[in-house]
Protein backbone atom coordinates (compact mmCIF):
# COMPACT_ATOMS: atom_id res chain seq x y z
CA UNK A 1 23.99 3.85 22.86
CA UNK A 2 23.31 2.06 26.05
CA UNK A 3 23.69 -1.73 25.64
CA UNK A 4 20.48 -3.77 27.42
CA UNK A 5 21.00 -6.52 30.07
CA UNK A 6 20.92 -9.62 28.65
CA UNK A 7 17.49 -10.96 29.62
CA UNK A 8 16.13 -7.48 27.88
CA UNK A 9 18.09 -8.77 25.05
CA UNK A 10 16.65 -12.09 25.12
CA UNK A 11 13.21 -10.72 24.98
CA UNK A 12 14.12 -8.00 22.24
CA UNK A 13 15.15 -10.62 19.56
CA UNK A 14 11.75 -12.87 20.67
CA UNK A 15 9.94 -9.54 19.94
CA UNK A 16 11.16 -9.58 16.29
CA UNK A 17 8.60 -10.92 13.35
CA UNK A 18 10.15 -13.87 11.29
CA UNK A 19 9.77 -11.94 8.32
CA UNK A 20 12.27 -9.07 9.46
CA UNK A 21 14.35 -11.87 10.02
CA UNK A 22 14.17 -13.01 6.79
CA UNK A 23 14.34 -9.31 5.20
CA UNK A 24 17.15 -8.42 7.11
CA UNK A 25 19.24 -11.75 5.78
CA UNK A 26 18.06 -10.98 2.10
CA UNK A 27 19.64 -7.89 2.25
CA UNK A 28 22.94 -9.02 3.69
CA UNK A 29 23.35 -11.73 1.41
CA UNK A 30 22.40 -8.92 -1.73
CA UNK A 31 25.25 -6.57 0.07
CA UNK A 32 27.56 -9.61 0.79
CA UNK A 33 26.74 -11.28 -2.79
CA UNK A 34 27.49 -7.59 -4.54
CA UNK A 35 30.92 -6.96 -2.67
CA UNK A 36 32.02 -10.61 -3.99
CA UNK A 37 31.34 -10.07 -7.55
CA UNK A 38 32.76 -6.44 -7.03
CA UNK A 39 36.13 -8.54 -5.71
CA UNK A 40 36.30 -6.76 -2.42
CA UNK A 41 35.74 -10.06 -0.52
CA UNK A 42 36.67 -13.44 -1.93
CA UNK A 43 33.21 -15.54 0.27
CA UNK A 44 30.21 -13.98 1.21
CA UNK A 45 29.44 -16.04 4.94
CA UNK A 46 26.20 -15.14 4.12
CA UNK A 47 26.15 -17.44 0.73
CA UNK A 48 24.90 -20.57 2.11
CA UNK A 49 22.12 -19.07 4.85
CA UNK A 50 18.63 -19.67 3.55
CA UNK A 51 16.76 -16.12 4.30
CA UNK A 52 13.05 -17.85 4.49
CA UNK A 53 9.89 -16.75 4.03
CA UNK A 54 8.62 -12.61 3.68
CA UNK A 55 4.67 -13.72 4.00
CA UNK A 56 3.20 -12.65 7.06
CA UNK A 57 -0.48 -13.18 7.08
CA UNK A 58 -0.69 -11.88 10.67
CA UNK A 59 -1.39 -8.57 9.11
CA UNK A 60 -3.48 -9.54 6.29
CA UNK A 61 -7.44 -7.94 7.00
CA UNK A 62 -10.13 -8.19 4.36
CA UNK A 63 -12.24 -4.65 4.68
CA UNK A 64 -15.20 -4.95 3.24
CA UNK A 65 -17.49 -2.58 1.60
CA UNK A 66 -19.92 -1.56 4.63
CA UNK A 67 -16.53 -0.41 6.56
CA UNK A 68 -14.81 1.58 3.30
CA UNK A 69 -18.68 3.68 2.81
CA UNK A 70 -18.33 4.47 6.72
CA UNK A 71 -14.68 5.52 6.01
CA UNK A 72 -15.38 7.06 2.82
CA UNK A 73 -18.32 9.19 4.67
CA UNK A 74 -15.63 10.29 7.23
CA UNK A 75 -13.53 11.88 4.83
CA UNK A 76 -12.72 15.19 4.37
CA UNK A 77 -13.40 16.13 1.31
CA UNK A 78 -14.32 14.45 -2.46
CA UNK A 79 -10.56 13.51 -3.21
CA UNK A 80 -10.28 11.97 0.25
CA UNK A 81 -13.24 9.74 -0.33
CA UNK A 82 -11.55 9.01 -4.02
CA UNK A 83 -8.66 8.06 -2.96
CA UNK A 84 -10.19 5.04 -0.50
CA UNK A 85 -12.87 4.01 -3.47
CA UNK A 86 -9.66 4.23 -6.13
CA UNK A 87 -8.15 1.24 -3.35
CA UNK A 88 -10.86 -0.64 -2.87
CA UNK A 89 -12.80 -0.30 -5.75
CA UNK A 90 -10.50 0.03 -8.76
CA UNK A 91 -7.43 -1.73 -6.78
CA UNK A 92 -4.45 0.87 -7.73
CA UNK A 93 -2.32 0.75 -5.50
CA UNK A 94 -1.94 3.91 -3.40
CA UNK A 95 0.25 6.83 -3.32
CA UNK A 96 2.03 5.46 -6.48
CA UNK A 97 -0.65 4.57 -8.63
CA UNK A 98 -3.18 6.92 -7.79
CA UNK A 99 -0.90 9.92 -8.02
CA UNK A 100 -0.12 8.87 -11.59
CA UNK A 101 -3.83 8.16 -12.85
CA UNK A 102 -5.14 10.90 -15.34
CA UNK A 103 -8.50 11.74 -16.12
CA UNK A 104 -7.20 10.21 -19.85
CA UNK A 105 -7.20 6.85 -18.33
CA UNK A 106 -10.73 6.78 -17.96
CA UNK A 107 -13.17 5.77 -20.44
CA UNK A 108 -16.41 6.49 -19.64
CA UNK A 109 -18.12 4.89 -22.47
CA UNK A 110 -17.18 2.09 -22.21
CA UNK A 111 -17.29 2.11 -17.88
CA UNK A 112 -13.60 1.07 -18.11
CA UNK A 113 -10.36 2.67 -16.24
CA UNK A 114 -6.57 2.19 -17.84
CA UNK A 115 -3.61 2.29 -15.27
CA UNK A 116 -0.95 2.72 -17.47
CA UNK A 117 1.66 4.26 -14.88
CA UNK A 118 1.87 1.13 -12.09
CA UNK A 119 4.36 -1.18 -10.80
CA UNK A 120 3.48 -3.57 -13.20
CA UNK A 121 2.31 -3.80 -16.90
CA UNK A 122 -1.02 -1.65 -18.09
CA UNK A 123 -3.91 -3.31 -16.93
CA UNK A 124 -7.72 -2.43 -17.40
CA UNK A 125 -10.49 -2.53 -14.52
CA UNK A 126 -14.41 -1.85 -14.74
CA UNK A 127 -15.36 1.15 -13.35
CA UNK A 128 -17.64 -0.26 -10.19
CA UNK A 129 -20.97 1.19 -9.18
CA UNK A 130 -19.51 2.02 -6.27
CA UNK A 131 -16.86 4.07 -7.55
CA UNK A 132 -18.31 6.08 -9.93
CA UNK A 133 -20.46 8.83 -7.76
CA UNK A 134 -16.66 9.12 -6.13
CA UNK A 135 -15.13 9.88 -9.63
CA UNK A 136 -17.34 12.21 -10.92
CA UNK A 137 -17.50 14.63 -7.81
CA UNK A 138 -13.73 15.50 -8.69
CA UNK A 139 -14.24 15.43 -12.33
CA UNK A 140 -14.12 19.18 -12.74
CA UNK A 141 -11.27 20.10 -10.65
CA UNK A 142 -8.36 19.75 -12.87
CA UNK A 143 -8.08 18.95 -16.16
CA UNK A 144 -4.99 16.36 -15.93
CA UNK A 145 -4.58 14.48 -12.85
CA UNK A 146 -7.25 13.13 -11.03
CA UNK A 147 -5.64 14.26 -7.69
CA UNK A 148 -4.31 17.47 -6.85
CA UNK A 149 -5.23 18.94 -3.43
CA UNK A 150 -3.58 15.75 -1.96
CA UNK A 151 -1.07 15.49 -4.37
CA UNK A 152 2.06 16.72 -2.27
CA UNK A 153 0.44 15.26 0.86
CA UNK A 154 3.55 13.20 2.56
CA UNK A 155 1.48 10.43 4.98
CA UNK A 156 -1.89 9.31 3.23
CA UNK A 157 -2.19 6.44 5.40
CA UNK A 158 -2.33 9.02 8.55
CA UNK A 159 -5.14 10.98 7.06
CA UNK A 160 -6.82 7.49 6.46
CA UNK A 161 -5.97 6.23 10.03
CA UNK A 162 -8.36 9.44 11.28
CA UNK A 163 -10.83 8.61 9.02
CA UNK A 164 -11.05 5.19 10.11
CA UNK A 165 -11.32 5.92 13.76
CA UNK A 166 -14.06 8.96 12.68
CA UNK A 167 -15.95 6.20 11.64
CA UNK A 168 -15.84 3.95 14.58
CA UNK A 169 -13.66 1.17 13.26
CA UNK A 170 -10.58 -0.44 14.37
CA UNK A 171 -7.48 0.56 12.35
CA UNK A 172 -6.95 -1.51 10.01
CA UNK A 173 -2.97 -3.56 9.60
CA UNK A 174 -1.52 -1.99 6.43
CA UNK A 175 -4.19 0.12 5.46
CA UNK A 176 -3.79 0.61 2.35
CA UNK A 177 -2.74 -2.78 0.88
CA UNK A 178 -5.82 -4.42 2.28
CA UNK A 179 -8.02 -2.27 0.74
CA UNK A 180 -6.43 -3.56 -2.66
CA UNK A 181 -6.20 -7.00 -1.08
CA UNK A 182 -9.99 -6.96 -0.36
CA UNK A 183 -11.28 -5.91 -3.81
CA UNK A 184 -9.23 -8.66 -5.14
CA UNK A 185 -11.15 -10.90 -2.55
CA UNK A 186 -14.56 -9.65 -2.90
């Protein structure tokens, strides 16, 4: 690898966010911190270096409702438009969440949906007006997982991206974690 000249050094390093800073020194003190209990080291230099803050609001967009029914209109087909209600309506988080949810976690009487399979503990939403035309236009395509079509798909947020420009808007920062951020902000 070619090294830089220093001034395209300097102005490398200035290029890099605070919070990949701070990611890259958490790691080294977790790698530093494990080969020091594993007694391959006897100090980790990296034991008294304060990593800082991970919060980065810079990318932080609130997306609200008119935007996601463009978006959702753009999409390519009825588990395409779920998947951006299922963020911004019900707030799983997406692929993980989504790709787990089951037409069992949904109970219609009572207008309710049950993630049971998420990064944290079981938790229990309200079906939203919104969301609900979304829902029942992929009701009858499988009989166990919500998704399928897209299930294997590798890049969701890609597929979104073109839907979002389809529509007119500016792509949003982390797509899909603002659409969860904005239902909790709505």
């Amino acid at each position: 690898m070619a090294r830089m000249a220093p001034a395209a050094e300097d102005q490398e390093r200035q290029n890099v966010c605070t919070t990949t800073i701070s990611g890259h020194i958490t790691r080294a003190k977790r790698f530093f911190s494990a080969a020091v209990q594993a007694h391959y080291i006897a100090y980790s230099s990296f034991a008294d270096i304060v990593a800082g803050s991970q919060v980065n609001d810079v990318r932080n967009a609130y997306i609200s409702a008119d935007d996601v029914e463009l978006v959702i209109d753009k999409a390519s087909d009825a588990e395409c438009r779920l998947i951006v209600a299922l963020g911004r309506y019900a707030g799983l988080r997406i692929p993980s969440e989504v790709l787990c949810f089951e037409w069992t976690d949904i109970d219609w009487q009572r207008n309710r949906i049950i993630v049971r399979k998420g990064k944290t503990k079981w938790r229990e939403m309200p079906i939203l007006p919104q969301l609900r035309p979304d829902l029942e236009d992929c009701f009858d395509l499988e009989p166990t997982h919500v998704i399928v079509r897209h299930r294997f798909q590798t890049n969701w947020a890609s597929s979104v991206k073109r839907f979002i420009a389809k529509a007119g808007l500016e792509s949003w920062p982390r797509c899909f974690h603002n659409l969860r951020a904005s239902l909790e902000t709505a």
